[in-house]
N, C-alpha and C. Protein backbone atom coordinates (compact mmCIF):
# COMPACT_ATOMS: atom_id res chain seq x y z
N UNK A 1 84.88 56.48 67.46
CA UNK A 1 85.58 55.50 68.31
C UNK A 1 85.62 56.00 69.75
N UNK A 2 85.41 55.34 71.22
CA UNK A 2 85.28 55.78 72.12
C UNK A 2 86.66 55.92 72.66
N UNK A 3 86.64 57.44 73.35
CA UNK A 3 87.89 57.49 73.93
C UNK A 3 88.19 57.09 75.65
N UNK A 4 89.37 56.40 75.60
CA UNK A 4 90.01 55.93 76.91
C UNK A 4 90.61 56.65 77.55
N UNK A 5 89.93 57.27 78.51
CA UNK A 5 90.89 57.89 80.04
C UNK A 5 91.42 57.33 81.35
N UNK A 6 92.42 57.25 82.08
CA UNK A 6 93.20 57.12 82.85
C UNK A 6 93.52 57.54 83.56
N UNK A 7 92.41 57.18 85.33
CA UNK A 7 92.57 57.94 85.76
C UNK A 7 93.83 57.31 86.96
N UNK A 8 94.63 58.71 87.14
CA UNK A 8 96.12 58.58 88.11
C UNK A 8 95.61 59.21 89.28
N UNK A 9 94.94 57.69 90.00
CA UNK A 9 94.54 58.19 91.09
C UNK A 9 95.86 57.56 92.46
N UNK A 10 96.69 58.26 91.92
CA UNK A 10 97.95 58.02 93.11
C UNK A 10 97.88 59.48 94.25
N UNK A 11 99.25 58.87 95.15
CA UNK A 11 98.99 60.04 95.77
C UNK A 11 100.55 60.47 96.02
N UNK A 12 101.31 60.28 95.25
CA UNK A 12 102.80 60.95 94.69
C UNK A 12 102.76 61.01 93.51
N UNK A 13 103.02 62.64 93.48
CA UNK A 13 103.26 62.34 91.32
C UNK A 13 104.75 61.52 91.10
N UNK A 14 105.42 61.76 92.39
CA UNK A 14 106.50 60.42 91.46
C UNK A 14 105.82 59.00 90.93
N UNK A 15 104.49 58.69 91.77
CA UNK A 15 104.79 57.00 91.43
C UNK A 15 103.99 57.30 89.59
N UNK A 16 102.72 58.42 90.42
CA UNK A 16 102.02 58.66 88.69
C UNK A 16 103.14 58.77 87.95
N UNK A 17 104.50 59.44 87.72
CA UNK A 17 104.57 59.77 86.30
C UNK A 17 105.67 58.41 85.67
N UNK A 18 105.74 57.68 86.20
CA UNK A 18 106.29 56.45 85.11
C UNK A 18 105.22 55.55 84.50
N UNK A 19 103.93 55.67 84.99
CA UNK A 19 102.46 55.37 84.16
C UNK A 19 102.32 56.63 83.18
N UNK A 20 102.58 57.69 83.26
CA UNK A 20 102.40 58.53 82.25
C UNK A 20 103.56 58.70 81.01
N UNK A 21 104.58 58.54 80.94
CA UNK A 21 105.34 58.21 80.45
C UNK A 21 105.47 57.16 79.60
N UNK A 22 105.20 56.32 80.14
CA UNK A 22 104.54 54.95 79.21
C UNK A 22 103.57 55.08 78.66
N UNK A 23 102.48 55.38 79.12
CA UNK A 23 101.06 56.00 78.30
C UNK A 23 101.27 56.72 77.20
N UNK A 24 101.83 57.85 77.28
CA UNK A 24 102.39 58.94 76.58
C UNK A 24 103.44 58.37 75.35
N UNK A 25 103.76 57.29 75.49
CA UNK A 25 104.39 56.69 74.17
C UNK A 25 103.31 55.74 73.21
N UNK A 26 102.47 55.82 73.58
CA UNK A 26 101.39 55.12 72.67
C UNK A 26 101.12 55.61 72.11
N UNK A 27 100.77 54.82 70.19
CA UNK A 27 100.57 55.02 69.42
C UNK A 27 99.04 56.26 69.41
N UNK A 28 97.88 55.86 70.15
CA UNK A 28 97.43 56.54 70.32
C UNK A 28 97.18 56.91 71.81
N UNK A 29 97.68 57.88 72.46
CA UNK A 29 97.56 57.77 73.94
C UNK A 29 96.12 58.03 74.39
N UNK A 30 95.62 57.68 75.97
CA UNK A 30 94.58 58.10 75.99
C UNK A 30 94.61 59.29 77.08
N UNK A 31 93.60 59.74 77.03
CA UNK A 31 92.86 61.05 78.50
C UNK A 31 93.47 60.73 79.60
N UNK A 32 94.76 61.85 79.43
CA UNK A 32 95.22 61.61 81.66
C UNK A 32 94.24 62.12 82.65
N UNK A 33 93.55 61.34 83.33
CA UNK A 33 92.98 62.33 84.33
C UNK A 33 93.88 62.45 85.81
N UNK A 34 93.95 63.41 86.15
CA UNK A 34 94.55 63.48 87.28
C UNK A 34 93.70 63.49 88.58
N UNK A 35 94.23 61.86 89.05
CA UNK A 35 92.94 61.92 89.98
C UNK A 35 92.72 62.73 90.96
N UNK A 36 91.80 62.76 92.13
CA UNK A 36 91.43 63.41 93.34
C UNK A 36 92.23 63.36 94.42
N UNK A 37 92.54 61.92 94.42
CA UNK A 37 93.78 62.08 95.72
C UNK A 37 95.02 62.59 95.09
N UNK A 38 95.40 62.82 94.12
CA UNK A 38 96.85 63.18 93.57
C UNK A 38 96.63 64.72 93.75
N UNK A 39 95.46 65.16 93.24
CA UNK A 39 94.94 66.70 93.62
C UNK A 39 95.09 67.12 95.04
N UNK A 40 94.72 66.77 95.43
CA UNK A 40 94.63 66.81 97.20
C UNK A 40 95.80 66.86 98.18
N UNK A 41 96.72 65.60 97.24
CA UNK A 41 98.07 65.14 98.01
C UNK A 41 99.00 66.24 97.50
N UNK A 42 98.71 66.46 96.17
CA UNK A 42 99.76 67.19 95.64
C UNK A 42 99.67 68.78 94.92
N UNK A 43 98.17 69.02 95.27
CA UNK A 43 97.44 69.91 95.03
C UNK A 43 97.72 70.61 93.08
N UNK A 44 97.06 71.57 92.61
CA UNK A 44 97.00 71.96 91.63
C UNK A 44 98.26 71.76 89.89
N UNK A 45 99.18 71.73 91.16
CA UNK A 45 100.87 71.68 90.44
C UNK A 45 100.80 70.03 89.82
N UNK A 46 100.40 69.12 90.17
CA UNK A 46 100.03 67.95 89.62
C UNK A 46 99.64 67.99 88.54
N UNK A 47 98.62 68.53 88.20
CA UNK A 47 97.98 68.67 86.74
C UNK A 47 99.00 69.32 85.47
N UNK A 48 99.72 70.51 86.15
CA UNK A 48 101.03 70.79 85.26
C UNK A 48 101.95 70.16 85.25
N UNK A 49 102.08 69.65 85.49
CA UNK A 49 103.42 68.00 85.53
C UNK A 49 103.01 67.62 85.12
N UNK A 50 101.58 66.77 85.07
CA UNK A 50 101.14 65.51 84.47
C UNK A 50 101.44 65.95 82.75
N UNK A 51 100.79 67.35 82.45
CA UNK A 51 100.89 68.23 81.05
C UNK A 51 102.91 68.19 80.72
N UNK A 52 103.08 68.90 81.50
CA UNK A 52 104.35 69.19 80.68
C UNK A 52 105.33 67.94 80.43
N UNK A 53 104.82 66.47 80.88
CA UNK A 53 105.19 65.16 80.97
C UNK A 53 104.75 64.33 79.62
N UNK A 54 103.47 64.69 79.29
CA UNK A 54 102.56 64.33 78.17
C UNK A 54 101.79 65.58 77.46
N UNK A 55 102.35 66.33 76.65
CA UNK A 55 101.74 67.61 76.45
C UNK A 55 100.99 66.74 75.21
N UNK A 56 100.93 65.22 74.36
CA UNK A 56 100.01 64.76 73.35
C UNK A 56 99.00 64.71 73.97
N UNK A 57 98.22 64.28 75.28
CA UNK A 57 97.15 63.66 75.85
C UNK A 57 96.51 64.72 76.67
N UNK A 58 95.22 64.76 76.37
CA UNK A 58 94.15 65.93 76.73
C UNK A 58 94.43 65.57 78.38
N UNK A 59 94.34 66.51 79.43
CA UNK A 59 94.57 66.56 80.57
C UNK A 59 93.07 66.64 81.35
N UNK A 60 92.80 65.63 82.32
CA UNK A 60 91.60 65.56 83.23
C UNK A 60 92.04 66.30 84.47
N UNK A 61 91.61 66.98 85.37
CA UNK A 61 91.26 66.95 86.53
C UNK A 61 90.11 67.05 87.29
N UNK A 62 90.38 65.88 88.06
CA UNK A 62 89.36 65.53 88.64
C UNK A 62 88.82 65.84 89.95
N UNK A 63 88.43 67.30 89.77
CA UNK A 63 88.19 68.42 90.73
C UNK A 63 87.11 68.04 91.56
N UNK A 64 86.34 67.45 91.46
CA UNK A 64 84.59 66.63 92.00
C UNK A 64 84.92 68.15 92.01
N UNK A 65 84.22 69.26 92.19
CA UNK A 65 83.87 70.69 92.86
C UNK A 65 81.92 70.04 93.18
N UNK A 66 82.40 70.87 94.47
CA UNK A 66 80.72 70.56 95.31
C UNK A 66 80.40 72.14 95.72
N UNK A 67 80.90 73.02 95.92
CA UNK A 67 80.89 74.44 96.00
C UNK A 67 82.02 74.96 95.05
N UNK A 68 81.91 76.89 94.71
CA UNK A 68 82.71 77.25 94.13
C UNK A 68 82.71 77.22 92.81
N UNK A 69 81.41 76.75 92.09
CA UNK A 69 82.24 76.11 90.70
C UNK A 69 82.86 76.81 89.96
N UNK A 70 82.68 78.38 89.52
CA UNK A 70 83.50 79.15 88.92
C UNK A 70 84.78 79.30 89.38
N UNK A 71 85.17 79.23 90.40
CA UNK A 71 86.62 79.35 90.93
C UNK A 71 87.44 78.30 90.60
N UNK A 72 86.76 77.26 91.34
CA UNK A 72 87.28 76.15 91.06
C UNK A 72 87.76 75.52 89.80
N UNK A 73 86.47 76.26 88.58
CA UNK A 73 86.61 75.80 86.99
C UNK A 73 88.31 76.35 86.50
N UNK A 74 88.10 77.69 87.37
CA UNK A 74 89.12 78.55 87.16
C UNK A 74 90.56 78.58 87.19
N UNK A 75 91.16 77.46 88.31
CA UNK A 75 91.85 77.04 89.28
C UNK A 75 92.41 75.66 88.38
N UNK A 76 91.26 74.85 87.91
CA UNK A 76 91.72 73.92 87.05
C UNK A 76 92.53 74.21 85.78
N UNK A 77 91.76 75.14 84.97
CA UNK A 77 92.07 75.77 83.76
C UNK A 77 93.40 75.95 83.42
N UNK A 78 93.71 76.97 84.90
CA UNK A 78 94.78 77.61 85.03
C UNK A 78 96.22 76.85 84.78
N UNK A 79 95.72 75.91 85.73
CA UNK A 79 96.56 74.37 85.82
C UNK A 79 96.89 73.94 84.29
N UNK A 80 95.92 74.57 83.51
CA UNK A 80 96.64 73.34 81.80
C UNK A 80 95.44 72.41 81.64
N UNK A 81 94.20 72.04 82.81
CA UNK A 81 93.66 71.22 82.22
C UNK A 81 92.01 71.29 81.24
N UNK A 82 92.28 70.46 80.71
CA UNK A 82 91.28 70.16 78.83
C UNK A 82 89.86 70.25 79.85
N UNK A 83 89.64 69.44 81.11
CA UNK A 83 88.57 68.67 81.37
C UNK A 83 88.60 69.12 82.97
N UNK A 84 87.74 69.55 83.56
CA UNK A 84 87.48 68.87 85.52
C UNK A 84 86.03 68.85 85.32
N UNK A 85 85.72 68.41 86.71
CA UNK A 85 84.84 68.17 86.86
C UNK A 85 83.89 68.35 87.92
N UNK A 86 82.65 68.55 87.96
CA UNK A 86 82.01 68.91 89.13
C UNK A 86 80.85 67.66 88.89
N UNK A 87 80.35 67.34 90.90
CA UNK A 87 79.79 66.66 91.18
C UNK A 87 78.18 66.67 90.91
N UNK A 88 77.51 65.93 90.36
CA UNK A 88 75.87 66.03 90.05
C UNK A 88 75.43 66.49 91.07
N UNK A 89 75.77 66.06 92.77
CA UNK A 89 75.13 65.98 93.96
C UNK A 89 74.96 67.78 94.25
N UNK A 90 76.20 68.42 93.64
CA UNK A 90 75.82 69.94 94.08
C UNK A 90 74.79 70.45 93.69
N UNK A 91 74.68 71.88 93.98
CA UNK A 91 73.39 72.35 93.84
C UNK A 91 73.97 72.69 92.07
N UNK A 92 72.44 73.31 91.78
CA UNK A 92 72.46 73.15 90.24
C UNK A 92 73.43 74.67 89.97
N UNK A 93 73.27 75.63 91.03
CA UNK A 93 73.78 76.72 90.43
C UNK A 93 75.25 76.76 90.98
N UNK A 94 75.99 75.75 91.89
CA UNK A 94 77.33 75.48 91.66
C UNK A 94 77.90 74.81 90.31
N UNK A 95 76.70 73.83 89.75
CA UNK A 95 76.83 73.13 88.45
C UNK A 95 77.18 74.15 87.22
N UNK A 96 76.28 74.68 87.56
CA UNK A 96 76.40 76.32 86.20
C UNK A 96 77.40 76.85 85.81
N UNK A 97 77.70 77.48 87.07
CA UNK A 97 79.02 78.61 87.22
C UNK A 97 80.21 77.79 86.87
N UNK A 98 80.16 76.55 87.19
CA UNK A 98 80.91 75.54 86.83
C UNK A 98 81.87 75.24 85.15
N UNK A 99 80.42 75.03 84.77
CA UNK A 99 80.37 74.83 83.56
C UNK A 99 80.68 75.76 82.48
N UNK A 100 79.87 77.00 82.48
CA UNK A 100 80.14 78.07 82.68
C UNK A 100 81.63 78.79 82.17
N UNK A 101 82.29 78.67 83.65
CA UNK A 101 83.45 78.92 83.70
C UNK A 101 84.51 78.23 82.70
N UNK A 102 83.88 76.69 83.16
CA UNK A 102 84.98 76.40 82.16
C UNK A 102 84.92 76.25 80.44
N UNK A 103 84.04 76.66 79.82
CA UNK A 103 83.48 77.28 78.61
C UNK A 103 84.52 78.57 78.19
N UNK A 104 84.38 79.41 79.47
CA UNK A 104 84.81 81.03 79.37
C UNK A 104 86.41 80.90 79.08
N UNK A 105 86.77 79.64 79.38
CA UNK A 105 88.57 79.36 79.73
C UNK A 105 88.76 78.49 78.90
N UNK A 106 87.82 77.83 77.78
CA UNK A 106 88.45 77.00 76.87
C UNK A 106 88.92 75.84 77.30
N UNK A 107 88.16 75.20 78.72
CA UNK A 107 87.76 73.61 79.04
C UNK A 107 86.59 73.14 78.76
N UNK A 108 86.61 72.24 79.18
CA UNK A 108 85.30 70.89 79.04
C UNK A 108 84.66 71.25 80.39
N UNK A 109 83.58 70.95 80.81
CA UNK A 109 83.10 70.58 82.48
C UNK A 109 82.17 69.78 82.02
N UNK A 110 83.08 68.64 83.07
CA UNK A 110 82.19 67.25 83.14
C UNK A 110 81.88 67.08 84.65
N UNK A 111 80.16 66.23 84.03
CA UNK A 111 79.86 66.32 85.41
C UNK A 111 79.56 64.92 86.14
N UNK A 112 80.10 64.22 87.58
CA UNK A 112 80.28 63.84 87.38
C UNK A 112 79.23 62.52 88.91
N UNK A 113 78.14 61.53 88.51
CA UNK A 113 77.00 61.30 88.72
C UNK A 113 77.29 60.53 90.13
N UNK A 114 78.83 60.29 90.71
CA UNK A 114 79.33 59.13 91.73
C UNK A 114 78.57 59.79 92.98
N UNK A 115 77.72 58.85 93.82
CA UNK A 115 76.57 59.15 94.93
C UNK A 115 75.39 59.35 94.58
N UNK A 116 75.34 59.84 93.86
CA UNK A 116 73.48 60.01 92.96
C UNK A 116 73.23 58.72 93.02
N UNK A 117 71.71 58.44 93.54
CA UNK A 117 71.54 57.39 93.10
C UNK A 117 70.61 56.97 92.42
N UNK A 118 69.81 58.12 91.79
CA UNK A 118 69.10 58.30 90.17
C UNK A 118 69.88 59.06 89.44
N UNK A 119 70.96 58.55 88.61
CA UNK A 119 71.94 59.40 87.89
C UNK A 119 70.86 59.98 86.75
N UNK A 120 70.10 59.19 85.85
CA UNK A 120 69.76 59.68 84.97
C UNK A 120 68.65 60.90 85.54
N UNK A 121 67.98 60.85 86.74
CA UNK A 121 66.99 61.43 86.87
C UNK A 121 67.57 63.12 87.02
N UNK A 122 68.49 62.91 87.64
CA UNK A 122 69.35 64.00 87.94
C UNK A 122 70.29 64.86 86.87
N UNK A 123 70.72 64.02 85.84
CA UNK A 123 70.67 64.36 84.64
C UNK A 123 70.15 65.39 84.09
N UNK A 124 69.02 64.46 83.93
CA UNK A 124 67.82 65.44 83.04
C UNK A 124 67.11 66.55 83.84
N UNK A 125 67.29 66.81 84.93
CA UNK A 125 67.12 67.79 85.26
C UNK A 125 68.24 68.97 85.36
N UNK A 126 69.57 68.62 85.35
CA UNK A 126 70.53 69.75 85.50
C UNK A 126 70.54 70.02 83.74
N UNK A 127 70.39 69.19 82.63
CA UNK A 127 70.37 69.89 81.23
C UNK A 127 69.29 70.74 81.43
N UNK A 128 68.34 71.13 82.27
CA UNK A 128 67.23 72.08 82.26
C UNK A 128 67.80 73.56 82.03
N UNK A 129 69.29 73.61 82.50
CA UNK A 129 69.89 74.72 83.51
C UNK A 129 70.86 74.53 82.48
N UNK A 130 72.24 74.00 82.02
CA UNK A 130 73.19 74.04 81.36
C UNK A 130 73.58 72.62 81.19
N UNK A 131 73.94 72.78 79.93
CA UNK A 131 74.39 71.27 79.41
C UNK A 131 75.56 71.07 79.18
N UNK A 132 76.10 70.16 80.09
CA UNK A 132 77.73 69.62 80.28
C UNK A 132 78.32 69.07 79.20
N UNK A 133 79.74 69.22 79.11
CA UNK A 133 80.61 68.82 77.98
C UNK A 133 80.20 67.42 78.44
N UNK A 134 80.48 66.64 79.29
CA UNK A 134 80.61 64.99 79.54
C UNK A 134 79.76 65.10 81.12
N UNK A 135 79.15 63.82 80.78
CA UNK A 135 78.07 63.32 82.23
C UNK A 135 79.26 61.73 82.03
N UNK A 136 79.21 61.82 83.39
CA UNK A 136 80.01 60.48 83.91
C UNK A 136 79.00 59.69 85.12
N UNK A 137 78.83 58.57 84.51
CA UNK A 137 77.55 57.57 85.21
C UNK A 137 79.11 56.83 86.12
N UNK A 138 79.10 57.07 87.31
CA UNK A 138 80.04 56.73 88.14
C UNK A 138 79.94 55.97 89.20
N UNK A 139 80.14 54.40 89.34
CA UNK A 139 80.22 53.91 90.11
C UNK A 139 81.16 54.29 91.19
N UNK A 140 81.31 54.50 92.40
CA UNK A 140 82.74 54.68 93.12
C UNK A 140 83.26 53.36 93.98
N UNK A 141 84.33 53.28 94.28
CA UNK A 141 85.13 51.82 94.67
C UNK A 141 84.70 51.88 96.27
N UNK A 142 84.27 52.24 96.94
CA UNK A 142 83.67 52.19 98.10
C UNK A 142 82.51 51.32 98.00
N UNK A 143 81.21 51.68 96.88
CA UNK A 143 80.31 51.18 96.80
C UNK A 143 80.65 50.01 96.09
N UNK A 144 81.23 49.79 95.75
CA UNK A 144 81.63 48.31 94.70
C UNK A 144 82.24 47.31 95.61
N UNK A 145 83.11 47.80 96.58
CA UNK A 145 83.75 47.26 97.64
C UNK A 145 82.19 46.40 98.61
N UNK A 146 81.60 47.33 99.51
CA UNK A 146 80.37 47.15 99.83
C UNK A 146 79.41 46.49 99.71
N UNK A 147 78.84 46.65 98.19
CA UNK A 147 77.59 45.96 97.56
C UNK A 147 78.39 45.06 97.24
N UNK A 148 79.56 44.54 96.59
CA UNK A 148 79.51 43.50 95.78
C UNK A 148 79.12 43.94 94.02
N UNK A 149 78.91 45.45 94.05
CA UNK A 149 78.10 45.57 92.41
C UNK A 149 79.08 45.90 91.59
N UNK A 150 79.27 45.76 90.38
CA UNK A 150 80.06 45.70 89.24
C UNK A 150 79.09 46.77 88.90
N UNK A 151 80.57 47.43 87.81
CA UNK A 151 79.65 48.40 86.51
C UNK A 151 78.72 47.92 85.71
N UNK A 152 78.61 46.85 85.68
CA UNK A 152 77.48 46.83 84.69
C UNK A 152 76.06 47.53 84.54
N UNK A 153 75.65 47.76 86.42
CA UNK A 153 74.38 48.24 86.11
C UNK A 153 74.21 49.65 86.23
N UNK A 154 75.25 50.15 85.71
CA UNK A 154 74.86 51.65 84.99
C UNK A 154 75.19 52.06 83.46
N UNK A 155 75.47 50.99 83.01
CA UNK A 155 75.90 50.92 81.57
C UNK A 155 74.32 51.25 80.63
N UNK A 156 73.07 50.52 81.04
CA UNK A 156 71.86 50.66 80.51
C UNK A 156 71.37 52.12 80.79
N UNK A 157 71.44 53.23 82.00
CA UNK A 157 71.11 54.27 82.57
C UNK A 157 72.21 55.21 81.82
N UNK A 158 73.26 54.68 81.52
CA UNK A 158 74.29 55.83 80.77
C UNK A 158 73.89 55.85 79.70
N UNK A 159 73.22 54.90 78.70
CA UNK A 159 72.95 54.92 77.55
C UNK A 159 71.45 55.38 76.93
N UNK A 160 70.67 55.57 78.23
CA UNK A 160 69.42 56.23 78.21
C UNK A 160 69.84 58.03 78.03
N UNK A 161 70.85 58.28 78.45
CA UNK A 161 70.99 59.61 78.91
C UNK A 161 72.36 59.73 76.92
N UNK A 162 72.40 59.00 76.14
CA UNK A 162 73.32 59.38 75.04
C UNK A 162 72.15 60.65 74.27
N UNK A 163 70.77 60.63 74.44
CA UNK A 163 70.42 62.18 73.39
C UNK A 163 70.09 63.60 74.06
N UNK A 164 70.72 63.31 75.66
CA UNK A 164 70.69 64.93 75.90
C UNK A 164 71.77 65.76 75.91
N UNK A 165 72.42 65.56 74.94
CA UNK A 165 73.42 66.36 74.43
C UNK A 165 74.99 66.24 75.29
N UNK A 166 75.13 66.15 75.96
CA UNK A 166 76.73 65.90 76.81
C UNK A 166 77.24 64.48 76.23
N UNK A 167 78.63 64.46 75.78
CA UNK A 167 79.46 62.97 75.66
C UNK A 167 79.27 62.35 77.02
N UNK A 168 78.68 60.94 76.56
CA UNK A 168 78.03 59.91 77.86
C UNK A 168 80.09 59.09 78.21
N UNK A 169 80.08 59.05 79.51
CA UNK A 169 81.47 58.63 80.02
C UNK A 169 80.86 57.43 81.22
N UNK A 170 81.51 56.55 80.87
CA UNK A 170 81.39 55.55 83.14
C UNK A 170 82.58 55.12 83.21
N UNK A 171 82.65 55.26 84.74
CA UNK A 171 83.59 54.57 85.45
C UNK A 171 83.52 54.00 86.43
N UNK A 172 84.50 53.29 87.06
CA UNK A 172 84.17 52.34 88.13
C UNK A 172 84.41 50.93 87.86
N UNK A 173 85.66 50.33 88.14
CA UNK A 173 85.54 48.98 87.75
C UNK A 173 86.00 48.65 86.11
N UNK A 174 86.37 49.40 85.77
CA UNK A 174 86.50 49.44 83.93
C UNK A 174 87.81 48.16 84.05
N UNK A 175 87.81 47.07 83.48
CA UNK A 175 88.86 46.25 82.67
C UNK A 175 88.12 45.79 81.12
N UNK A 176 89.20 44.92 80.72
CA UNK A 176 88.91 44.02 79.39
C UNK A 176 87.92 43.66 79.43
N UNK A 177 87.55 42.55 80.95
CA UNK A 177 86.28 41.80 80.86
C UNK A 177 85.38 42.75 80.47
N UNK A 178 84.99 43.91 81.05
CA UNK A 178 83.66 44.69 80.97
C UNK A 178 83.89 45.26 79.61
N UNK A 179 84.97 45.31 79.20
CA UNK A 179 85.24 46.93 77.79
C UNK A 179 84.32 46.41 76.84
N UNK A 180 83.84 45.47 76.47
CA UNK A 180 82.82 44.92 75.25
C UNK A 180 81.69 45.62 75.36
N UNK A 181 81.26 45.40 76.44
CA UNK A 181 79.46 46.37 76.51
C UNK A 181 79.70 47.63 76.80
N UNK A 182 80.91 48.56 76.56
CA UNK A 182 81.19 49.57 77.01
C UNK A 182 81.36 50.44 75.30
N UNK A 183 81.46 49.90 74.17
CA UNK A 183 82.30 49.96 73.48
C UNK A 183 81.39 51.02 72.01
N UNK A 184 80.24 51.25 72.73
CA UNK A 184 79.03 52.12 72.12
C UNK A 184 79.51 53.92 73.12
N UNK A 185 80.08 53.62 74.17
CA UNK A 185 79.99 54.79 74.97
C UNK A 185 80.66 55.73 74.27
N UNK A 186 81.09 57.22 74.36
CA UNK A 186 81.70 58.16 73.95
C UNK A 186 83.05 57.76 74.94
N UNK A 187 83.39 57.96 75.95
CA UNK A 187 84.62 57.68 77.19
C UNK A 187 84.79 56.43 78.03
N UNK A 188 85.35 55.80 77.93
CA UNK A 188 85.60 55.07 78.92
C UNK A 188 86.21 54.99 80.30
N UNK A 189 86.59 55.21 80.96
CA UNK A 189 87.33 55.65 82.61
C UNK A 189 87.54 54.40 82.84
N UNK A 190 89.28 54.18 83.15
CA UNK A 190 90.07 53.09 83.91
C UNK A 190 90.83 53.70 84.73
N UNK A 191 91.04 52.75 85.72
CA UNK A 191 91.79 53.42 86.55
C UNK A 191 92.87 52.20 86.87
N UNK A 192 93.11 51.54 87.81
CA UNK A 192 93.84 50.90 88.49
C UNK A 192 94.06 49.18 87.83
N UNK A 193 92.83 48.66 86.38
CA UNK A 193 93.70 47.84 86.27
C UNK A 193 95.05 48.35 84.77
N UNK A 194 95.02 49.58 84.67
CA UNK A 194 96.02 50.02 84.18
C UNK A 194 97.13 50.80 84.70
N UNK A 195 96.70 51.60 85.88
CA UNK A 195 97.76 51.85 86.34
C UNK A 195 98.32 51.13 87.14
N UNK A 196 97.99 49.51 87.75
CA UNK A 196 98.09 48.99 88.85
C UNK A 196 98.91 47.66 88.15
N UNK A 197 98.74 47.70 87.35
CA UNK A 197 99.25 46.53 85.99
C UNK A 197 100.81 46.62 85.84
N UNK A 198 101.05 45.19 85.79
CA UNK A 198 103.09 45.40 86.09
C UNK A 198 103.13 46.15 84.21
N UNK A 199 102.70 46.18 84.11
CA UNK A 199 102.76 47.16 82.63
C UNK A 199 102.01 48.21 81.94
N UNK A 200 101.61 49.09 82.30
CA UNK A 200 100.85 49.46 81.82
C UNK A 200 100.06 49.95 80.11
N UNK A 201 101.43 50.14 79.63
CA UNK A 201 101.21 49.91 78.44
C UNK A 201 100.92 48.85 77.44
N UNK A 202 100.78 47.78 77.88
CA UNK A 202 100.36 45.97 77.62
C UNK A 202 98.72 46.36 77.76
N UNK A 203 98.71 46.69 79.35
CA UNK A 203 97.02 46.65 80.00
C UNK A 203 96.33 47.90 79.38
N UNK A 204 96.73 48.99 78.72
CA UNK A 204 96.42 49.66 78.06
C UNK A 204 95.78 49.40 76.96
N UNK A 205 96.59 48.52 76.42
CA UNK A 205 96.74 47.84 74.53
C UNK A 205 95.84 47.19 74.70
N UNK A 206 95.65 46.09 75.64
CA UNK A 206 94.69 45.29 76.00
C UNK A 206 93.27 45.89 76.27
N UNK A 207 92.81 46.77 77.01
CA UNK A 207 91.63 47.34 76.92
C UNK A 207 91.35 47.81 75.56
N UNK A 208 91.79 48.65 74.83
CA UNK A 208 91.67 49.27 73.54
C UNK A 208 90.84 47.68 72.63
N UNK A 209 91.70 47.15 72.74
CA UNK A 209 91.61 45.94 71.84
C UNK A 209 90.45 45.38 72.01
N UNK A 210 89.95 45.09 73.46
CA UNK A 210 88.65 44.73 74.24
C UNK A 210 87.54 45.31 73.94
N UNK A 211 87.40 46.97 73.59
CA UNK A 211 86.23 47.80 73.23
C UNK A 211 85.97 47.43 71.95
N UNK A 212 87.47 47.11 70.79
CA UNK A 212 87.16 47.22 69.30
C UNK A 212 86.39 46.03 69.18
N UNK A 213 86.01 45.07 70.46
CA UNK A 213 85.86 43.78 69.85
C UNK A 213 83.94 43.76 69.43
């Protein structure tokens, strides 16, 4: 069954943690990720709040690391979190140390494809070198804003890339409407029409329900 993450891309952990809280009472909760601006705004200590708030739900942070990756893997870890992530666009041997690292510490490193704009090509060349817990085919809300493009057209390129070994993840744009053709993936990534939702635990229930269909 594919799992649902959530990403809390706020930039006060006060407003994040009454979305986590609610999340965190679901029957089955899904993947907190702690987004980038909450990292940034509120730096490392975010990710341990988000944990000691919801210690049921595997913890994301969403580190993009573009240099550093061992430190950085390190830095996350430290924090409590299951998952971060580093950017495809770095070089391959920031990707490594990355990965790497977070192996050595008993995380995930996911990597993660937003700016590439041959995700799969890029892909298959960093499994040459080390193969990531999760590849995330990532639309970002800038470019969606911009083009006008919906997730859809990386849903076919994420699913080319399901036999080189990493759990296939996308994000960008994730609601109900899209969760149907999504519903083969290993992860799903939502962000804002669940945390942005006068409920979140409704818009939660509601996506879930959308993938099983």
């Amino acid at each position: 069954m594919v799992d649902v993450q959530v990403a809390l891309d706020f930039t006060r952990i006060e407003d994040a943690l009454p979305v986590v809280s609610a999340l965190c009472s679901a029957p089955r909760p899904p993947i907190l990720e702690v987004g980038t601006p909450l990292i940034k705004a509120e730096g490392m200590r975010s990710v341990k709040i988000v944990k000691s708030v919801c210690g049921r739900s595997p913890i994301s942070a969403d580190t993009k690391t573009m240099d550093t990756g061992a430190l950085e893997a390190a830095l996350a870890a430290e924090a409590g979190a299951d998952v971060a992530t580093v950017l495809a666009v770095a070089d391959v041997a920031t990707i490594v140390e990355f990965v790497e690292e977070a192996r050595r510490r008993g995380m995930m490193g996911a990597v993660d494809t937003i700016g590439v704009d041959r995700p799969l090509e890029r892909i298959k060349l960093i499994v040459d070198h080390v193969v990531p817990d999760i590849v995330i085919f990532h639309l970002g809300i800038d470019v969606q804003t911009r083009r006008g493009t919906g997730l859809e057209v990386l849903v076919e390129e994420a699913r080319k890339a399901a036999g080189l070994g990493p759990k296939i993840a996308v994000a960008g744009g994730v609601d109900a409407r899209v969760a149907p053709l999504l519903s083969d993936l290993d992860i799903v990534i939502v962000g804002r029409y669940v945390t942005r939702a006068s409920n979140p635990l409704d818009a939660y229930a509601e996506l879930l329900a959308a993938l099983r269909r």
